[in-house]
Protein backbone atom coordinates (compact mmCIF):
# COMPACT_ATOMS: atom_id res chain seq x y z
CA UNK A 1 -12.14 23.92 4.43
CA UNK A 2 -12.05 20.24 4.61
CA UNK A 3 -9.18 18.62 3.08
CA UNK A 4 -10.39 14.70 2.01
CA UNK A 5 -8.83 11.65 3.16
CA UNK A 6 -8.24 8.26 1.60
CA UNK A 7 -5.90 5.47 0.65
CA UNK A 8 -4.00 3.74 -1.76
CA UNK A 9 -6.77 1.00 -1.72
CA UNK A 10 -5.54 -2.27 0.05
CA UNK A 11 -6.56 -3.13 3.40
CA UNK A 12 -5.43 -6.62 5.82
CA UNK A 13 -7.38 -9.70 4.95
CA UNK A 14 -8.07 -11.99 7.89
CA UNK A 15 -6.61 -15.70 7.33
CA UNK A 16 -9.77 -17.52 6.62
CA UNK A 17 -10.39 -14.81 3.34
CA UNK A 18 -6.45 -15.39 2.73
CA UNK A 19 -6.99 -18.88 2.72
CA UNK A 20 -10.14 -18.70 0.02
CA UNK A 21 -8.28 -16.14 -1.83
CA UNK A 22 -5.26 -18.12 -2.12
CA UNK A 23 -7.08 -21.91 -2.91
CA UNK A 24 -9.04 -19.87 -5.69
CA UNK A 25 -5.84 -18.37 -7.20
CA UNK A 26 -4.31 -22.13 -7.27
CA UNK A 27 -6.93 -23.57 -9.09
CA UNK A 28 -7.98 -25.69 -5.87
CA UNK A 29 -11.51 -26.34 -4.76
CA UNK A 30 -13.24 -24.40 -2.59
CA UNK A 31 -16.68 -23.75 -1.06
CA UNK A 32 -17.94 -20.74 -3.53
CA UNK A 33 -20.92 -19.90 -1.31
CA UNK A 34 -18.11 -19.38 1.92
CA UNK A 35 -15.92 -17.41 -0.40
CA UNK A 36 -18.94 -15.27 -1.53
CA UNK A 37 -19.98 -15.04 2.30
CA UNK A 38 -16.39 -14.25 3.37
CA UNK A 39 -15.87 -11.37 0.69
CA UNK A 40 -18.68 -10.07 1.51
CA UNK A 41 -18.61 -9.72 5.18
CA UNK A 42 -14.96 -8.35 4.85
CA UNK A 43 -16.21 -5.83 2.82
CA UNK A 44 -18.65 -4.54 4.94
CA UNK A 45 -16.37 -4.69 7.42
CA UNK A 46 -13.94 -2.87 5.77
CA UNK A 47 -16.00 0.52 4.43
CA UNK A 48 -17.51 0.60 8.22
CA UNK A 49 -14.48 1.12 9.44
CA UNK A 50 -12.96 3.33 7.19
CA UNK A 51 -16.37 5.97 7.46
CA UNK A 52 -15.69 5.53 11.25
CA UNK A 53 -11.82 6.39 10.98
CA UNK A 54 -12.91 9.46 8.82
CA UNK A 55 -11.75 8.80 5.27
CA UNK A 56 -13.43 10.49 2.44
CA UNK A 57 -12.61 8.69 -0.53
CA UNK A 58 -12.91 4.71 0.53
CA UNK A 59 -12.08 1.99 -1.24
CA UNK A 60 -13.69 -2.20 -1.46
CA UNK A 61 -9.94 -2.47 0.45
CA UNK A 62 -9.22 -4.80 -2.92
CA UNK A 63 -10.61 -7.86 -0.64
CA UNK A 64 -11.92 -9.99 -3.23
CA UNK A 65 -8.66 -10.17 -5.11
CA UNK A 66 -5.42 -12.26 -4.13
CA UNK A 67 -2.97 -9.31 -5.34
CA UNK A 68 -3.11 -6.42 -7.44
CA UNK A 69 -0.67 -7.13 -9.76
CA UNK A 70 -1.99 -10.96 -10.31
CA UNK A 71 -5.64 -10.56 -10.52
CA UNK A 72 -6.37 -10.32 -14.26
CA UNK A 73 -5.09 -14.05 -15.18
CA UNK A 74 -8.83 -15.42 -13.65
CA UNK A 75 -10.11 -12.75 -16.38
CA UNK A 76 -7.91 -12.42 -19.55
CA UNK A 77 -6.50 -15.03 -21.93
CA UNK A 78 -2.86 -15.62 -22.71
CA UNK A 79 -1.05 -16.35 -19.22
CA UNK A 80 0.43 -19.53 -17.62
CA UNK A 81 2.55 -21.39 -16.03
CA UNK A 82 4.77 -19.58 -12.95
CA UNK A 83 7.72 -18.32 -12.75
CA UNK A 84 9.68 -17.20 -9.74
CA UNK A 85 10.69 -13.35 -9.71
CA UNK A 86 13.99 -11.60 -9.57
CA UNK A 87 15.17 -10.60 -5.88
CA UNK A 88 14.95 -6.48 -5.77
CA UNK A 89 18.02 -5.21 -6.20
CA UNK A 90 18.41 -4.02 -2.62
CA UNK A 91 17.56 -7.14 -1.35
CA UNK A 92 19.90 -9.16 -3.18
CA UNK A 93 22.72 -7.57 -1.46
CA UNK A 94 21.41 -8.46 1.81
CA UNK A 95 20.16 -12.35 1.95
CA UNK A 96 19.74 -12.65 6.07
CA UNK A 97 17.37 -9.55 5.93
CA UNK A 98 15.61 -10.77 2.77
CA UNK A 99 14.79 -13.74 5.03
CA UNK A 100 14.06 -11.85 7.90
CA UNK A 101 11.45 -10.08 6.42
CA UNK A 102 10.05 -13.05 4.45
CA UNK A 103 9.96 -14.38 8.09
CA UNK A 104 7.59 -11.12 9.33
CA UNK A 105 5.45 -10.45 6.71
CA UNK A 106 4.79 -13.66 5.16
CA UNK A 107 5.76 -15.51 1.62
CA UNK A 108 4.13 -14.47 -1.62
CA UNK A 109 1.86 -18.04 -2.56
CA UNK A 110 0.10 -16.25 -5.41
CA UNK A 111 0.60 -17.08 -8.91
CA UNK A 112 3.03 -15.30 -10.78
CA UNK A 113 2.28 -16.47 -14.52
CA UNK A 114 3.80 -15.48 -17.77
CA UNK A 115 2.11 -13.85 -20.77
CA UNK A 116 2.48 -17.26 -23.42
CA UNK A 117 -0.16 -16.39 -25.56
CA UNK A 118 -2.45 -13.96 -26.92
CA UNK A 119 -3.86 -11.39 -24.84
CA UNK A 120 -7.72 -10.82 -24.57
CA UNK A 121 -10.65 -10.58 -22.41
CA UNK A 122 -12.90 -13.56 -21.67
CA UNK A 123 -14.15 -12.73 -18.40
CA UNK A 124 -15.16 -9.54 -17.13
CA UNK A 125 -17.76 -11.03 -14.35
CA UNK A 126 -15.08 -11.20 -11.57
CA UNK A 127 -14.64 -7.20 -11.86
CA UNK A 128 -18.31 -7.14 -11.87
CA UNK A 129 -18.58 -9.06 -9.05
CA UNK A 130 -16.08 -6.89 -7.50
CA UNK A 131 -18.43 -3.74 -8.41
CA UNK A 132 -21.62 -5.56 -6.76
CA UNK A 133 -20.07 -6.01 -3.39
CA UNK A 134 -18.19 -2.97 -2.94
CA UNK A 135 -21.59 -1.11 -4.08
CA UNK A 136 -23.29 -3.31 -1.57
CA UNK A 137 -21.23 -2.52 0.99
CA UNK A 138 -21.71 1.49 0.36
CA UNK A 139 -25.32 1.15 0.26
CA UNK A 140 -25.42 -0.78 3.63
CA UNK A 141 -23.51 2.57 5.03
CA UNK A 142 -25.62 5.03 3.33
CA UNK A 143 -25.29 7.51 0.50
CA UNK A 144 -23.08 10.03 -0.29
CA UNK A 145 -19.48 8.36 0.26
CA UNK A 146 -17.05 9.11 -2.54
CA UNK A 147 -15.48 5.66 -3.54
CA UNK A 148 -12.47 4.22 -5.88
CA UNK A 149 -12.14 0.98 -7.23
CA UNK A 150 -8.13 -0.23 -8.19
CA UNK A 151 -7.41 -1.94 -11.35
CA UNK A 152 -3.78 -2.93 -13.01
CA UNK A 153 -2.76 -0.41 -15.33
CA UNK A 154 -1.64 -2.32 -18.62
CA UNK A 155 2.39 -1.27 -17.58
CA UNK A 156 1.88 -3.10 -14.36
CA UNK A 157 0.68 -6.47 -16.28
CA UNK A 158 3.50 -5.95 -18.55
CA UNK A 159 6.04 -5.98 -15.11
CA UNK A 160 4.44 -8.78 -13.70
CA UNK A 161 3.29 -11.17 -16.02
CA UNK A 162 6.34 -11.02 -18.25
CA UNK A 163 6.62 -11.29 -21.87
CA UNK A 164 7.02 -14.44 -23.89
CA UNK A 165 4.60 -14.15 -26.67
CA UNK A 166 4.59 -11.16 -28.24
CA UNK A 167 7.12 -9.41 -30.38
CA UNK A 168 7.64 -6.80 -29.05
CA UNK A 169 7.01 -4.24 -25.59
CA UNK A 170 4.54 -2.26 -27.53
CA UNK A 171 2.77 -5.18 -29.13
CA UNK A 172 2.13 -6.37 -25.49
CA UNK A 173 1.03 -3.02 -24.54
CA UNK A 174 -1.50 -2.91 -27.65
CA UNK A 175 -3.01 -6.08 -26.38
CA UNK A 176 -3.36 -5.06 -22.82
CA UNK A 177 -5.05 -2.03 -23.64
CA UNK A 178 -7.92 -3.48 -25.24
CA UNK A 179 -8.13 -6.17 -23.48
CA UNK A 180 -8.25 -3.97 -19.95
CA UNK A 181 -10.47 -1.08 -20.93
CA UNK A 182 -13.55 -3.01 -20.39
CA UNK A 183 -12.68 -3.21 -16.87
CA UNK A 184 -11.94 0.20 -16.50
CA UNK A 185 -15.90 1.13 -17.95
CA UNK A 186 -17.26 -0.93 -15.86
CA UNK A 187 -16.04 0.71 -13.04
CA UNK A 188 -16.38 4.22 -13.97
CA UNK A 189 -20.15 3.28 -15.23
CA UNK A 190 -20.71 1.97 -11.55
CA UNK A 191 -20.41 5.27 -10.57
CA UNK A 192 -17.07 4.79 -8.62
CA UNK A 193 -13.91 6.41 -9.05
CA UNK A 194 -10.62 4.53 -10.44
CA UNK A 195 -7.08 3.47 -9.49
CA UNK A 196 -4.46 2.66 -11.64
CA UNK A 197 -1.54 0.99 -9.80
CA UNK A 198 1.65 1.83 -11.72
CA UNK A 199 4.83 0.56 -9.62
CA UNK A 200 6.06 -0.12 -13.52
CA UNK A 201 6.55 3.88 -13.29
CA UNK A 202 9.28 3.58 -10.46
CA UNK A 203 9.54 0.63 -8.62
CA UNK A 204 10.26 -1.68 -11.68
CA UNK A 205 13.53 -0.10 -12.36
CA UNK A 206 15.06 -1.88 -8.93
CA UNK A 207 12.76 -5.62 -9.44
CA UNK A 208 11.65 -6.22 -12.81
CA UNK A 209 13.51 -4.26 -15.21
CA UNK A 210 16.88 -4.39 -12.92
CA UNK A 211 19.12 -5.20 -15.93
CA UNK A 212 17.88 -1.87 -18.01
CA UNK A 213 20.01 1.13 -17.09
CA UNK A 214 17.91 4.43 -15.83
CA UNK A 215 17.64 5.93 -19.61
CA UNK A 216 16.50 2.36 -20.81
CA UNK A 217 13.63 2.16 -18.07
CA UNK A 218 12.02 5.42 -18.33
CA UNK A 219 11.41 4.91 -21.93
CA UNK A 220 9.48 1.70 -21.08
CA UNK A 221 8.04 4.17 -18.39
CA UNK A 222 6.83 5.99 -20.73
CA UNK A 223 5.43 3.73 -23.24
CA UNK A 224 3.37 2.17 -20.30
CA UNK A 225 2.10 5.80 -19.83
CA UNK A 226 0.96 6.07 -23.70
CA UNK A 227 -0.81 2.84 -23.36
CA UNK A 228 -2.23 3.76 -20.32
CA UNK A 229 -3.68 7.11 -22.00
CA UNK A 230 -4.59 4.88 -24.74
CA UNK A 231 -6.59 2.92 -22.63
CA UNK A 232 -8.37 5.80 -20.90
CA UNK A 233 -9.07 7.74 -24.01
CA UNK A 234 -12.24 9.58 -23.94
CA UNK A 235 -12.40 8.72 -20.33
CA UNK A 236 -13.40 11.30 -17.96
CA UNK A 237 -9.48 12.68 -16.25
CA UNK A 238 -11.05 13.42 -13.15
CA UNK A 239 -12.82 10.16 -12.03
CA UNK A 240 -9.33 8.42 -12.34
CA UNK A 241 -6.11 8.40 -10.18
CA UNK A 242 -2.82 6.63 -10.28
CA UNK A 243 -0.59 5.26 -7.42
CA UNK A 244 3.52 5.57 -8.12
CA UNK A 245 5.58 3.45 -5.74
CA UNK A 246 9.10 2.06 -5.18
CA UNK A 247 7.89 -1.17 -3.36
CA UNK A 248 5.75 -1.69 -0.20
CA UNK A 249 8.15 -3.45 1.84
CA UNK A 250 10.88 -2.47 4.62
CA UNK A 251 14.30 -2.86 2.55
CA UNK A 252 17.26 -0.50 2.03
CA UNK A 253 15.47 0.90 -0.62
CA UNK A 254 19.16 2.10 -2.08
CA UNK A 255 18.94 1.25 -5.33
CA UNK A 256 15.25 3.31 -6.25
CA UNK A 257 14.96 5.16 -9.26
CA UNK A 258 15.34 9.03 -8.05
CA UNK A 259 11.49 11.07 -8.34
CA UNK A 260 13.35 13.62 -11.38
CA UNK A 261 14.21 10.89 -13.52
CA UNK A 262 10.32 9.78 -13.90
CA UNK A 263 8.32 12.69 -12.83
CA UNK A 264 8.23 13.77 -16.24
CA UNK A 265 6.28 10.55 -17.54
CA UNK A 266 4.31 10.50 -14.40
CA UNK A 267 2.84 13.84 -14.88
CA UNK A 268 2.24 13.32 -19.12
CA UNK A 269 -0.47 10.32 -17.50
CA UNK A 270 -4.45 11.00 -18.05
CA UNK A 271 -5.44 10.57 -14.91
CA UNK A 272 -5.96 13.85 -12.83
CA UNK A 273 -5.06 12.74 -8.78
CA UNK A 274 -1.41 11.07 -8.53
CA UNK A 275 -0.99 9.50 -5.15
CA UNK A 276 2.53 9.04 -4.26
CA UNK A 277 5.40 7.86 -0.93
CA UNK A 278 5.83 10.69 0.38
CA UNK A 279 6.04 9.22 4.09
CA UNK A 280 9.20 6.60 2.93
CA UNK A 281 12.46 8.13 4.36
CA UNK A 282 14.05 6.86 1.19
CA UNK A 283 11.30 9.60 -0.90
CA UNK A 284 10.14 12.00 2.11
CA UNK A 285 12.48 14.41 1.06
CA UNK A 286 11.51 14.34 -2.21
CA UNK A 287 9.12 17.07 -1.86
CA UNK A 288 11.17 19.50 -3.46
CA UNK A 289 11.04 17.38 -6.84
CA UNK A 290 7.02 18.43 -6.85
CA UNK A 291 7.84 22.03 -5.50
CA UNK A 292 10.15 22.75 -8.39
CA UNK A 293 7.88 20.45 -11.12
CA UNK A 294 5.68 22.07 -13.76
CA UNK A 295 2.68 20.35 -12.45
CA UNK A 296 -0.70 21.05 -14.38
CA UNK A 297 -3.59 23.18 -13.51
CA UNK A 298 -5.68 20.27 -12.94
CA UNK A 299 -3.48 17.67 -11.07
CA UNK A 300 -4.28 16.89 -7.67
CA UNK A 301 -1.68 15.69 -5.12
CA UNK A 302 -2.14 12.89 -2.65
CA UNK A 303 1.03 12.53 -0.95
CA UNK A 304 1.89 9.49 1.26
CA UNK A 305 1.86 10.54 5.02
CA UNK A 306 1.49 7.64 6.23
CA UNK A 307 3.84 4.77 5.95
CA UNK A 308 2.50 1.38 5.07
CA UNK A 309 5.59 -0.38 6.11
CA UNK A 310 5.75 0.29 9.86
CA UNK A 311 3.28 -0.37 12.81
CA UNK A 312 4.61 3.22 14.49
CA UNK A 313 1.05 5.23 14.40
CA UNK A 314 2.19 8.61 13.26
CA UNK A 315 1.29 11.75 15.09
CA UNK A 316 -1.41 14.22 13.83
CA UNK A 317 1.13 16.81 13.99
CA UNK A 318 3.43 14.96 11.52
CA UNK A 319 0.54 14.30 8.98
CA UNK A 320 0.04 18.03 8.93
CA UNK A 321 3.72 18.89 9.01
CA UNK A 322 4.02 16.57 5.74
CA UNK A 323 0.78 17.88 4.36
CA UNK A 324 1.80 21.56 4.49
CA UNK A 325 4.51 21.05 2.16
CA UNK A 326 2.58 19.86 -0.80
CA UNK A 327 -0.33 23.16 0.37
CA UNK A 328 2.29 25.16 0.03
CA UNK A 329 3.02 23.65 -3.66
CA UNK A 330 -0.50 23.84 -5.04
CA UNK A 331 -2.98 24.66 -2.41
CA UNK A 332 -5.15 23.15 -0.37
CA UNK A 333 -7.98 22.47 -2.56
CA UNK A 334 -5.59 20.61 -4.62
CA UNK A 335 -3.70 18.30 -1.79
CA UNK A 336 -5.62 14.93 -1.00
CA UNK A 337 -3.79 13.46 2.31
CA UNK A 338 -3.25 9.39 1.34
CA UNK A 339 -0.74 6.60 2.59
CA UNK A 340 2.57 5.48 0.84
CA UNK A 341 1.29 2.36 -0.24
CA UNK A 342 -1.69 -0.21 0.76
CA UNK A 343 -2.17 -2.21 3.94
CA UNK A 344 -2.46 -5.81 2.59
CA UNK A 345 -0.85 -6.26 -0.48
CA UNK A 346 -1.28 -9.55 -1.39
CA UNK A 347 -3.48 -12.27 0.27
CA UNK A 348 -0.77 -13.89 3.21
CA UNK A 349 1.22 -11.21 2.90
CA UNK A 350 1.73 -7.92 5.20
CA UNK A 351 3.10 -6.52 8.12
CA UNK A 352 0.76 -4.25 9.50
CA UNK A 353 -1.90 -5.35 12.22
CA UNK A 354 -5.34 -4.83 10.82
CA UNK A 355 -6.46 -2.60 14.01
CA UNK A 356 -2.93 -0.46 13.81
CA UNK A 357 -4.11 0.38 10.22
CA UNK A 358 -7.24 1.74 11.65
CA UNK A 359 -5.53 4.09 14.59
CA UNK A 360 -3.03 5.09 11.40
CA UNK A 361 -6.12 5.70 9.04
CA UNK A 362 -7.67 8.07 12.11
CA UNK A 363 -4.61 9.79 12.70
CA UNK A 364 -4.59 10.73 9.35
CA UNK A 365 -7.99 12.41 9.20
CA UNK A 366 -6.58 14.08 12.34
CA UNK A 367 -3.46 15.31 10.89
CA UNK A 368 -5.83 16.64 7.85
CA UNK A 369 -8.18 18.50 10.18
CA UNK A 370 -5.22 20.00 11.51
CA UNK A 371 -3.39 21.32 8.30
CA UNK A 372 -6.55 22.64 6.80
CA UNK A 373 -6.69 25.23 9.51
C-alpha cells in the first residue's frame, strides 16, 4: 500500500516573481508579457520538482497569487483602501522577537484592504488564468498526476478583509458565498481538486478576532463553516479539502485556541480531507484530540509532519513515527501525509530556502514509504 503525499499548497517564489507579484498587487505598472513569462516558468518549475520529490497530490504552489488571504480584491467588488493588522497576540508580548522575525522572513507589502462596499464577482479570469497554467504545467509533465488548486474560503475573506459595510457577520458571509462559488466551479470543472484555507477556524482567535473570548470565536467559527457548506452545496465532498492552522510563523504560539474547542466545527465542514499542524510543538501533541474525536466514515486525515517554519529537514523515521499515530486512528487508507502549513506564504515573505523545501518534501515521501509498511 502506498500512502499519498502532498502539501498545503504554497511553495517559495524567487524575487523577480515577488517583485511582479507585488507591483501588480499595488496597482503599479508592470511588463504583463514578463509577468505571464515569469508565472509560467515558476510553475513548471514548481510541479517538476514536486513529481521528482515524490508527492502525489501537487499543487500550481499558489505562484501566480501575492497571498492567499489577499488574492480575491483583483477579482471581487467591494474592497479598498488598507489597513494595518493587529499584532498576534503572542507577538505583542514580545516586540524584540516580533522584529527579529520581521528581520528573517521578510515584511508583509501586500495589500490588506477592507470590505467598504458591496460584495460581488466581476472578474473570474485571474482564477482562470490560474487554471490554464497550472493545467499547462501538468500536461508538460504528463498525465495521471492528482492535483489541487487553493482558494479563500468565504471565513478567511471575512478575517482578512474586515467588515465595514455590511450589517452584520452573516450578511458578509451571504455575500461572500455567492460571490466565491464561481471560483470554486471553475476549479472543480478543470478537473482539479480544491483547497479551502480556513485559518478563520483557529488561528483567528489569537490575530483577528483577539478581543472575542473562546465561546465568542467558535460561534463565528462556525458560521464561517455554514457559509462555507453553503458555498459548496451540491459540490462533490470528495474533490475538496480544507487546511486548519494557528499561523505559519515561528512565535510562542501561547495564546492558540486549544484543537477541542474547534474540532467540533471543523469536522461539521463539507469537505472530505482536513489537513492540519500536526508537526508544530505547540499542536504535535494534539493527536489525542483526533484519537478520541468522532470523526466520520468518510474524512480523510492529512496531518502536518512536516514543519513549515524551520529549515531542520526532518528524518524519515520521524515522518513515519508522526504518521503512525493518525494509522492507528483511522487507517492507512484514510491518512494522507502533508506539511503544517505552506512554504511561501505571501510574495516577500518566508523563511524557508526554496531547495530545503525540496529535501523536506522528499523526506516526506520517505517517511510515507516507511509507515505504509
Amino acid at each position: 500500500m502506498t500512502i499519498a503525499t502532498t502539501h498545503v499548497g504554497s511553495l517559495p517564489r524567487g524575487d523577480r516573481l515577488s517583485a511582479l507579484l507585488l507591483a501588480k498587487d499595488k496597482g503599479e505598472p508592470y511588463d504583463r508579457a514578463e509577468f505571464e513569462r515569469t508565472v509560467q516558468a515558476a510553475i513548471n518549475d514548481a510541479v517538476r520538482h514536486q513529481r521528482e520529490a515524490g508527492v502525489t497530490i501537487v499543487s500550481d504552489g499558489e505562484l501566480g497569487k501575492v497571498g492567499y488571504s489577499t488574492y480575491m480584491q483583483e477579482r471581487l467588488s467591494g474592497f479598498g483602501g488598507h489597513i494595518e493588522r493587529k499584532p498576534a497576540k503572542d507577538l505583542a508580548a514580545h516586540p524584540d522577537l516580533a522584529k527579529k522575525l520581521g528581520a528573517i522572513m521578510g515584511s508583509q507589502e501586500f495589500t490588506r484592504a477592507s470590505c467598504v462596499d458591496e460584495v460581488k464577482l466581476i472578474d473570474l479570469q485571474p482564477a482562470l488564468d490560474d487554471i490554464r497554467r497550472f493545467k499547462s504545467a501538468l500536461e508538460a509533465e504528463g498525465d495521471g498526476t492528482r492535483a489541487f488548486m487553493n482558494a479563500a474560503s468565504p471565513g478567511l475573506i471575512t478575517a482578512f478583509q474586515v467588515n465595514k459595510y455590511y450589517p452584520s457577520h452573516e450578511a458578509y458571509l451571504d455575500a461572500l458565498v455567492a460571490a466565491m462559488r464561481p471560483e470554486y466551479e471553475a476549479i472543480l470543472d478543470a478537473g482539479l481538486d480544491i483547497q479551502f484555507d480556513c485559518p478563520d477556524l483557529a488561528m483567528s482567535a489569537h490575530t483577528g478576532y483577539q478581543d472575542l473570548s473562546e465561546e465568542e470565536f467558535v460561534k463565528i467559527a462556525a458560521l464561517n463553516v455554514e457559509a462555507l457548506n453553503a458555498a459548496t452545496e451540491g459540490l462533490p465532498a470528495d474533490r475538496m479539502r480544507m487546511h486548519l492552522c494557528w499561523g505559519n510563523y515561528e512565535g510562542p504560539h501561547d495564546h492558540d485556541i486549544a484543537l477541542e474547542k474547534v474540532i467540533d466545527v471543523v469536522l461539521s465542514a463539507r469537505p472530505n480531507t482536513i489537513l492540519f499542524e500536526s508537526a508544530n510543538p505547540c499542536h504535535e501533541h494534539e493527536w489525542v484530540v483526533w484519537r478520541d474525536a468522532e470523526i466520520p466514515d468518510d474524512k480523510i486525515l492529512a496531518p502536518g509532519v512536516i514543519d513549515t517554519c524551520s529549515n531542520y529537514v526532518e528524518h524519515p523515521q520521524l515522518v513515519a513515527q508522526r504518521l503512525q499515530r493518525f494509522i492507528d486512528i483511522v487507517g492507512a487508507d484514510r491518512v494522507i501525509a502533508s506539511t503544517d502549513c505552506g512554504f511561501g506564504t505571501f510574495a516577500g515573505f518566508g523563511k524557508i530556502d526554496p531547495e530545503v523545501t525540496w529535501k523536506k518534501l522528499r523526506n516526506l515521501r520517505l517517511g510515507a514509504d516507511l509507515a505504509a509498511g
